[in-house]
Protein backbone atom coordinates (compact mmCIF):
# COMPACT_ATOMS: atom_id res chain seq x y z
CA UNK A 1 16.14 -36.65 -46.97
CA UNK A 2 18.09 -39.47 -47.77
CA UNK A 3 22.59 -39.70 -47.88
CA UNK A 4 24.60 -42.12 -49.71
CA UNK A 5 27.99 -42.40 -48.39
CA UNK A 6 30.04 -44.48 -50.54
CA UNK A 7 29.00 -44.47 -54.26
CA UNK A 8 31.44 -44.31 -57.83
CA UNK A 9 29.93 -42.14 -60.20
CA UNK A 10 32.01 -43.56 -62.83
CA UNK A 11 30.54 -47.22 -62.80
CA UNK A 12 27.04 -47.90 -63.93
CA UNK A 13 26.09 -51.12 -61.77
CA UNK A 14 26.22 -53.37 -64.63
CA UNK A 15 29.44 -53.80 -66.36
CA UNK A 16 32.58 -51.64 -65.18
CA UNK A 17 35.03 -51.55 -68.47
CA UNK A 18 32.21 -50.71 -70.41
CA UNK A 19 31.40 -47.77 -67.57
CA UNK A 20 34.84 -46.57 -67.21
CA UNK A 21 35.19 -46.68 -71.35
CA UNK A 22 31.92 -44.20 -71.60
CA UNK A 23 34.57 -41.16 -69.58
CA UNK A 24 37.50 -42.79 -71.91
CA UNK A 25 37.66 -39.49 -73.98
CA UNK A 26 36.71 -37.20 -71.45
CA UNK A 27 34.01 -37.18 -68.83
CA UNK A 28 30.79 -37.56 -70.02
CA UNK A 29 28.32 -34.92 -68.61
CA UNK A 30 25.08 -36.33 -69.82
CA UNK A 31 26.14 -39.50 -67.88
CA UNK A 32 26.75 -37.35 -64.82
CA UNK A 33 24.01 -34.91 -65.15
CA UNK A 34 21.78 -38.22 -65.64
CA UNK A 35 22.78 -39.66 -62.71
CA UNK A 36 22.49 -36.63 -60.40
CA UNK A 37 19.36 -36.06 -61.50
CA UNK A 38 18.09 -39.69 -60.49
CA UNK A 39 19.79 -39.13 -56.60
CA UNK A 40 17.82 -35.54 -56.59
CA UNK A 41 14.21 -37.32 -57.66
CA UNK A 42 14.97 -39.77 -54.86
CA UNK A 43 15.13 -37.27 -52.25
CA UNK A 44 19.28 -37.37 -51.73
CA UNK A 45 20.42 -34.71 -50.84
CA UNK A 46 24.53 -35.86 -49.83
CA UNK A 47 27.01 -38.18 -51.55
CA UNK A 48 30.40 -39.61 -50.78
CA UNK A 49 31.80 -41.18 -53.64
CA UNK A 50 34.96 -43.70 -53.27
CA UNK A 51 36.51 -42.25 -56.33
CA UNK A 52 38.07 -42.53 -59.57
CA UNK A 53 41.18 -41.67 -61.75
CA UNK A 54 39.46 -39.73 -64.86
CA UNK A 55 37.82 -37.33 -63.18
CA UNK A 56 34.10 -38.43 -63.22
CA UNK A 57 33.74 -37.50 -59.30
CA UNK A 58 35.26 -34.38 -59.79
CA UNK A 59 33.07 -33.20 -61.99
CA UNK A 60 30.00 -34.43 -60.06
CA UNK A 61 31.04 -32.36 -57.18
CA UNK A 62 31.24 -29.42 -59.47
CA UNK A 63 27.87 -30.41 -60.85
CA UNK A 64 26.43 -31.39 -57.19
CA UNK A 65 24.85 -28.16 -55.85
CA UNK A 66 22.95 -27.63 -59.15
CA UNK A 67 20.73 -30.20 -57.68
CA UNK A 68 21.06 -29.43 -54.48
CA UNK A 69 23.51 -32.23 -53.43
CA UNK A 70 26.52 -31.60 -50.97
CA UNK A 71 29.28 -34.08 -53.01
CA UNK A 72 32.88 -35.38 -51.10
CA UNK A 73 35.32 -37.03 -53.18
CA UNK A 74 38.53 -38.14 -52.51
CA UNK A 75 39.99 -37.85 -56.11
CA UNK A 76 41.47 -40.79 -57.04
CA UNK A 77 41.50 -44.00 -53.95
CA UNK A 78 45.30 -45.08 -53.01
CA UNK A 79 46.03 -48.56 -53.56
CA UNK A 80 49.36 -50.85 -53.18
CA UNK A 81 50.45 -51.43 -56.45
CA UNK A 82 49.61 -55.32 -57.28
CA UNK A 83 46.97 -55.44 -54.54
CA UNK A 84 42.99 -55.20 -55.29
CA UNK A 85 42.24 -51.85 -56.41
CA UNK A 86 44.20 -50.65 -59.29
CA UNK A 87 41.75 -50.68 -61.86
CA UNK A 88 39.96 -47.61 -60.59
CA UNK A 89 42.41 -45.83 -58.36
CA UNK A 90 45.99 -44.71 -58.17
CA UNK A 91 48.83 -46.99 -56.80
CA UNK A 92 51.70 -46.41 -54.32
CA UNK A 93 54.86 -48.56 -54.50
CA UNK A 94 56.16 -47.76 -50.65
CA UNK A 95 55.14 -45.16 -47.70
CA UNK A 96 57.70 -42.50 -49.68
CA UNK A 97 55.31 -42.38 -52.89
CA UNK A 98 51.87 -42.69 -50.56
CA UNK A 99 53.10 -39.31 -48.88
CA UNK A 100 54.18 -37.94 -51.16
CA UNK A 101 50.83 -38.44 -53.24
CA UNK A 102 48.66 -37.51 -50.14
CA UNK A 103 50.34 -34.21 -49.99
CA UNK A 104 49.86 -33.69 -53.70
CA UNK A 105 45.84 -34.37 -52.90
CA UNK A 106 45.95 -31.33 -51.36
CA UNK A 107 46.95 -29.10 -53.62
CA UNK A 108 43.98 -30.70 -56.63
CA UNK A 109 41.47 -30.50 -54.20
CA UNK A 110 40.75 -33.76 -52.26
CA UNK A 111 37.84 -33.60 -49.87
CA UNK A 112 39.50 -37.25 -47.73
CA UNK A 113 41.58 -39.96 -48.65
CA UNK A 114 40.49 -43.06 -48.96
CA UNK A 115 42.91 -46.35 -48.75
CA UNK A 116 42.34 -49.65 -50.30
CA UNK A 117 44.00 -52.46 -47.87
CA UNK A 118 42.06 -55.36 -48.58
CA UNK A 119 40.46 -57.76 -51.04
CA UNK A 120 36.55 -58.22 -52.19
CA UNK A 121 34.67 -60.82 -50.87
CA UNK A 122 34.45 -64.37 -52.92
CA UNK A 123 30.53 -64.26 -53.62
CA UNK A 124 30.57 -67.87 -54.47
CA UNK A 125 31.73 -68.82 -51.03
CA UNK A 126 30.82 -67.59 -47.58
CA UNK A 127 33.84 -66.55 -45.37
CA UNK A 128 36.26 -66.50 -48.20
CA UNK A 129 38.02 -63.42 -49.36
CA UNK A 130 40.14 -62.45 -53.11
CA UNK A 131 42.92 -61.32 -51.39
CA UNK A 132 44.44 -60.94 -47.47
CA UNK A 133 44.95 -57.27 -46.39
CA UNK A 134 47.59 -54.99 -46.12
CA UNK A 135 50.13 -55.63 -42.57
CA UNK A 136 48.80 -53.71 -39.92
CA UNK A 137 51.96 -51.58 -39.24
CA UNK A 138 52.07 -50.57 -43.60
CA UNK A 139 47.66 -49.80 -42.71
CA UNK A 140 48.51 -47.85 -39.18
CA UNK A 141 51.16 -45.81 -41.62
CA UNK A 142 48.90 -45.18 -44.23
CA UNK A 143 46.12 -43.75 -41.87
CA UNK A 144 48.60 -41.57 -40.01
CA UNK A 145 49.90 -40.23 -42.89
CA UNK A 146 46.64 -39.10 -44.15
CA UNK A 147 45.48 -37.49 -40.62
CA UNK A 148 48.76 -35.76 -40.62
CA UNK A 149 48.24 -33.70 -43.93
CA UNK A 150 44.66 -33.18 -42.25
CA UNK A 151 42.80 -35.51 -43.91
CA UNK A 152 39.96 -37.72 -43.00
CA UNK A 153 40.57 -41.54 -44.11
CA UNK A 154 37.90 -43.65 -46.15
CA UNK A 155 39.09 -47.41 -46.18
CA UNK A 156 37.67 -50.16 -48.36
CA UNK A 157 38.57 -53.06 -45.84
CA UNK A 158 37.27 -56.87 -45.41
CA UNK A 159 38.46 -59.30 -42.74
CA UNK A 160 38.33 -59.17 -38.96
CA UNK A 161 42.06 -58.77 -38.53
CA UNK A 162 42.42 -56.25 -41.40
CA UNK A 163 39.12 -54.03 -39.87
CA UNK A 164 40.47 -54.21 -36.37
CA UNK A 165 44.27 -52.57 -37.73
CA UNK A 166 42.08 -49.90 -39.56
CA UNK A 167 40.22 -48.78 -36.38
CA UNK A 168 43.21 -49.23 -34.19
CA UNK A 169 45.22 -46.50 -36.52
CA UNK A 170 41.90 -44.33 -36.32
CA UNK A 171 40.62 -44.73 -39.64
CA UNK A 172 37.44 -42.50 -39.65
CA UNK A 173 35.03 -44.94 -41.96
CA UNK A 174 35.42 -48.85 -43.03
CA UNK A 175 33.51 -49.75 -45.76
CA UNK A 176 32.06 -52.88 -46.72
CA UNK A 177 33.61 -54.63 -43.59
CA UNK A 178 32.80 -58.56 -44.27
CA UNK A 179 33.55 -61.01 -41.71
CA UNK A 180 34.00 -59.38 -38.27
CA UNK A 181 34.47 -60.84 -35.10
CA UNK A 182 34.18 -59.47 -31.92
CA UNK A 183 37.47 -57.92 -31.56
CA UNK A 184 37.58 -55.79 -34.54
CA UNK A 185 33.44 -55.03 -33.67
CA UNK A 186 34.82 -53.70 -30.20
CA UNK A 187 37.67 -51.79 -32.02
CA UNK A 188 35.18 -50.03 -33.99
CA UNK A 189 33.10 -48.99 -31.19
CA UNK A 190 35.81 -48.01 -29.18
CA UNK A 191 37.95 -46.43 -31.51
CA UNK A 192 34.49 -44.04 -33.09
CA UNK A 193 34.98 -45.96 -36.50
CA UNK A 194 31.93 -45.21 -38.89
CA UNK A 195 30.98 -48.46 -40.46
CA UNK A 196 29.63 -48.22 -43.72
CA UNK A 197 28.30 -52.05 -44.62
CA UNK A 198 26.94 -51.44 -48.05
CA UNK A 199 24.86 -54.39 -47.30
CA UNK A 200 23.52 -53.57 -50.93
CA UNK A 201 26.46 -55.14 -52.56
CA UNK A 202 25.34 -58.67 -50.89
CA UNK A 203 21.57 -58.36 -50.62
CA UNK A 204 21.24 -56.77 -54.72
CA UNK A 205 22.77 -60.48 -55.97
CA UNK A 206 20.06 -62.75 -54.46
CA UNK A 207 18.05 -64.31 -57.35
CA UNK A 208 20.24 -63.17 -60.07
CA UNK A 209 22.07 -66.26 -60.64
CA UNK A 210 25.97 -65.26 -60.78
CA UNK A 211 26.99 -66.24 -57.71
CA UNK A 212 26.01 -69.80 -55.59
CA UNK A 213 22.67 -68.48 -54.05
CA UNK A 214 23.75 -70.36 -51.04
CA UNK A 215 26.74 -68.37 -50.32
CA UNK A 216 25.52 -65.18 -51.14
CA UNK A 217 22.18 -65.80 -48.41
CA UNK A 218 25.31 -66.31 -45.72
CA UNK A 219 27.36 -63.75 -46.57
CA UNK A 220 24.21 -61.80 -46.01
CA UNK A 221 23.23 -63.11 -43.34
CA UNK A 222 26.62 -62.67 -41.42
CA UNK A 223 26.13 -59.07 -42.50
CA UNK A 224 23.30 -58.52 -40.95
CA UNK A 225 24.01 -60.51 -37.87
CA UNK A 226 27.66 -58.00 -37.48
CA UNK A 227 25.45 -54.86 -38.00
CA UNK A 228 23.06 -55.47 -35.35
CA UNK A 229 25.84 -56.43 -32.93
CA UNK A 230 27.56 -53.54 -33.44
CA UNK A 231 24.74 -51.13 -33.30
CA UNK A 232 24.06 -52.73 -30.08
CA UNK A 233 27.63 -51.80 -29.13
CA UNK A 234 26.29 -48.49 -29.84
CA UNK A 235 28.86 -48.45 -32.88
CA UNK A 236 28.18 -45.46 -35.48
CA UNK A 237 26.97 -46.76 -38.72
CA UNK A 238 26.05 -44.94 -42.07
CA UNK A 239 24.12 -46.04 -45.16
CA UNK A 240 25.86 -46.81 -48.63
CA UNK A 241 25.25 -48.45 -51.12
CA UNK A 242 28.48 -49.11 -52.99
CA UNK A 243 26.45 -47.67 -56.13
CA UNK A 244 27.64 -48.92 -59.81
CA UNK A 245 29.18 -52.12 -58.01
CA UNK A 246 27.35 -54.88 -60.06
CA UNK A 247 23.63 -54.86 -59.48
CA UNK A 248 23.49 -51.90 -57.44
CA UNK A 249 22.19 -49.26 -59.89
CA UNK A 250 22.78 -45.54 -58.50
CA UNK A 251 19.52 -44.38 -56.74
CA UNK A 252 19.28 -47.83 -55.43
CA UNK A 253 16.99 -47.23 -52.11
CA UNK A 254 18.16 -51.44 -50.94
CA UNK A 255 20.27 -50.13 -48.63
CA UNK A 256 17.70 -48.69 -46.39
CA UNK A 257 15.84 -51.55 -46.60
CA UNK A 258 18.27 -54.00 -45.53
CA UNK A 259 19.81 -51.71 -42.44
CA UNK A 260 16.04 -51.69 -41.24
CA UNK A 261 16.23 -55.21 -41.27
CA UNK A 262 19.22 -55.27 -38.97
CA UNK A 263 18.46 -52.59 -36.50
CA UNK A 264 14.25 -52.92 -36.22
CA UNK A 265 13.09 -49.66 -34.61
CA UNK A 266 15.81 -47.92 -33.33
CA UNK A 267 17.89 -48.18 -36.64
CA UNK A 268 16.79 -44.62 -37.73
CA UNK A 269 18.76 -42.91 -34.47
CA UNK A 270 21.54 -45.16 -35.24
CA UNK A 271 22.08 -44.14 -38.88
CA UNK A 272 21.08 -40.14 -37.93
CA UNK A 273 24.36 -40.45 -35.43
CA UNK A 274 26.65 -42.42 -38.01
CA UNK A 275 25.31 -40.11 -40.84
CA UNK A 276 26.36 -37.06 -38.59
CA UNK A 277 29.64 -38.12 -38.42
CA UNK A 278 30.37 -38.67 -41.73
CA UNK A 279 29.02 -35.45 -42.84
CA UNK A 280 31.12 -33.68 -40.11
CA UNK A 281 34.75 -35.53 -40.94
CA UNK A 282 33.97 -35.90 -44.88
């Protein structure tokens, strides 16, 4: 049986305004049945999708045990307004408005929360990142919030210093997680962070000629290099794919693949203890 923990039901994998446009006048439930359907053939049999603001994850969860899938959503993601994730999530304009809208999450039905507090990485060149995260003290208030209303906290988060704040407030999961060092490794470890690499969002670009091939082989390769030090930390880590993120079509098995890679024989006990978290907080 195979898990996917971070996915968004809403994109497609290959062009997002175009995805988003298809739910434009309501969700469309052949695109979600669809899609269901394809994680079911594959043998998947949970899902943790990062969210969306029309809806298209909500309805998958209501879909989800039709095809025998257990489906977490957190609603909409929170994002800073003017900082990287407003196109598919709702914003927050101070702490005062974030609590306000993680108490509201309640009441419609959120399964976590999951924070936006960084940038994506620059594809066309290694090490580089679109945008510096949030301050540590505004990410440590963010995560406390959330655990105080009882929620477990999902965070999209790149760079060593901006990782390393997340665990240190007790974020449950970090996803994507480019660039580590050692520090915000150890603060993962020590802190029971899940880290979700969705190594797919890297390794899916080789060969397809939008980004410097270059860059994207040592992005990849710093990747893989950060999720076999950290498994050897005896860190918790979880498969995701970051599904409908360009090039990573939903059902996409790459993932697997390229966590094998990293962890050789012992990376099916690792993933079996990271899964097991995630399934028990999310």
């Amino acid at each position: 049986m195979r898990v996917d923990c971070h996915i968004h039901m809403v994109l497609d994998g290959e062009n997002w305004k175009a995805a988003i446009a298809r739910h434009s006048g309501g969700v469309a439930e052949d695109w979600v049945r669809r899609i269901l359907e394809t994680y079911r053939g594959l043998g998947f049999t949970y899902l943790r999708d990062g969210g969306d603001r029309w809806g298209v994850g909500v309805l998958a969860r209501t879909l989800a045990p039709e095809y025998g899938i257990t489906y977490r959503t957190p609603l909409s993601p929170l994002c800073h307004k003017g900082h990287y994730g407003g196109f598919i999530g709702e914003t927050y304009s101070d702490l005062r408005q974030y609590a306000a809208i993680v108490a509201g999450k309640r009441a419609t039905g959120a399964d976590f929360i999951k924070i936006m507090i960084s940038g994506l990485m620059d594809f066309d060149h290694c090490g580089v990142l679109t945008e510096d995260g949030l301050p540590a003290g505004e990410i440590r208030e963010l995560v406390h919030i959330a655990h105080e209303e009882g929620f477990a906290v999902m965070a999209h988060a790149n760079g060593a210093r901006t990782v390393e704040a997340a665990a240190e407030a007790g974020v449950d999961s970090v996803e994507h997680g480019a660039y580590l060092d050692e520090s915000a490794l150890q603060a993962m470890a020590e802190n029971g962070t899940v880290w979700v690499p969705t190594l797919s969002t890297i390794g899916n670009l080789r060969g397809k000629g939008r980004f410097d091939e270059g860059a994207v082989a040592a992005i990849l390769d710093s990747a893989l290099e950060n999720t076999a030090r950290f498994a050897a930390m005896g860190g918790l880590l979880a498969p995701g794919t970051d599904a409908g993120a360009w090039a990573v079509p939903h059902g996409s098995v790459t993932e697997y693949a390229l966590l094998e890679q990293a962890l050789g024989e012992n990376g099916e006990s690792v993933l079996a203890r990271g899964t097991a978290e995630i399934r028990r907080k999310f």
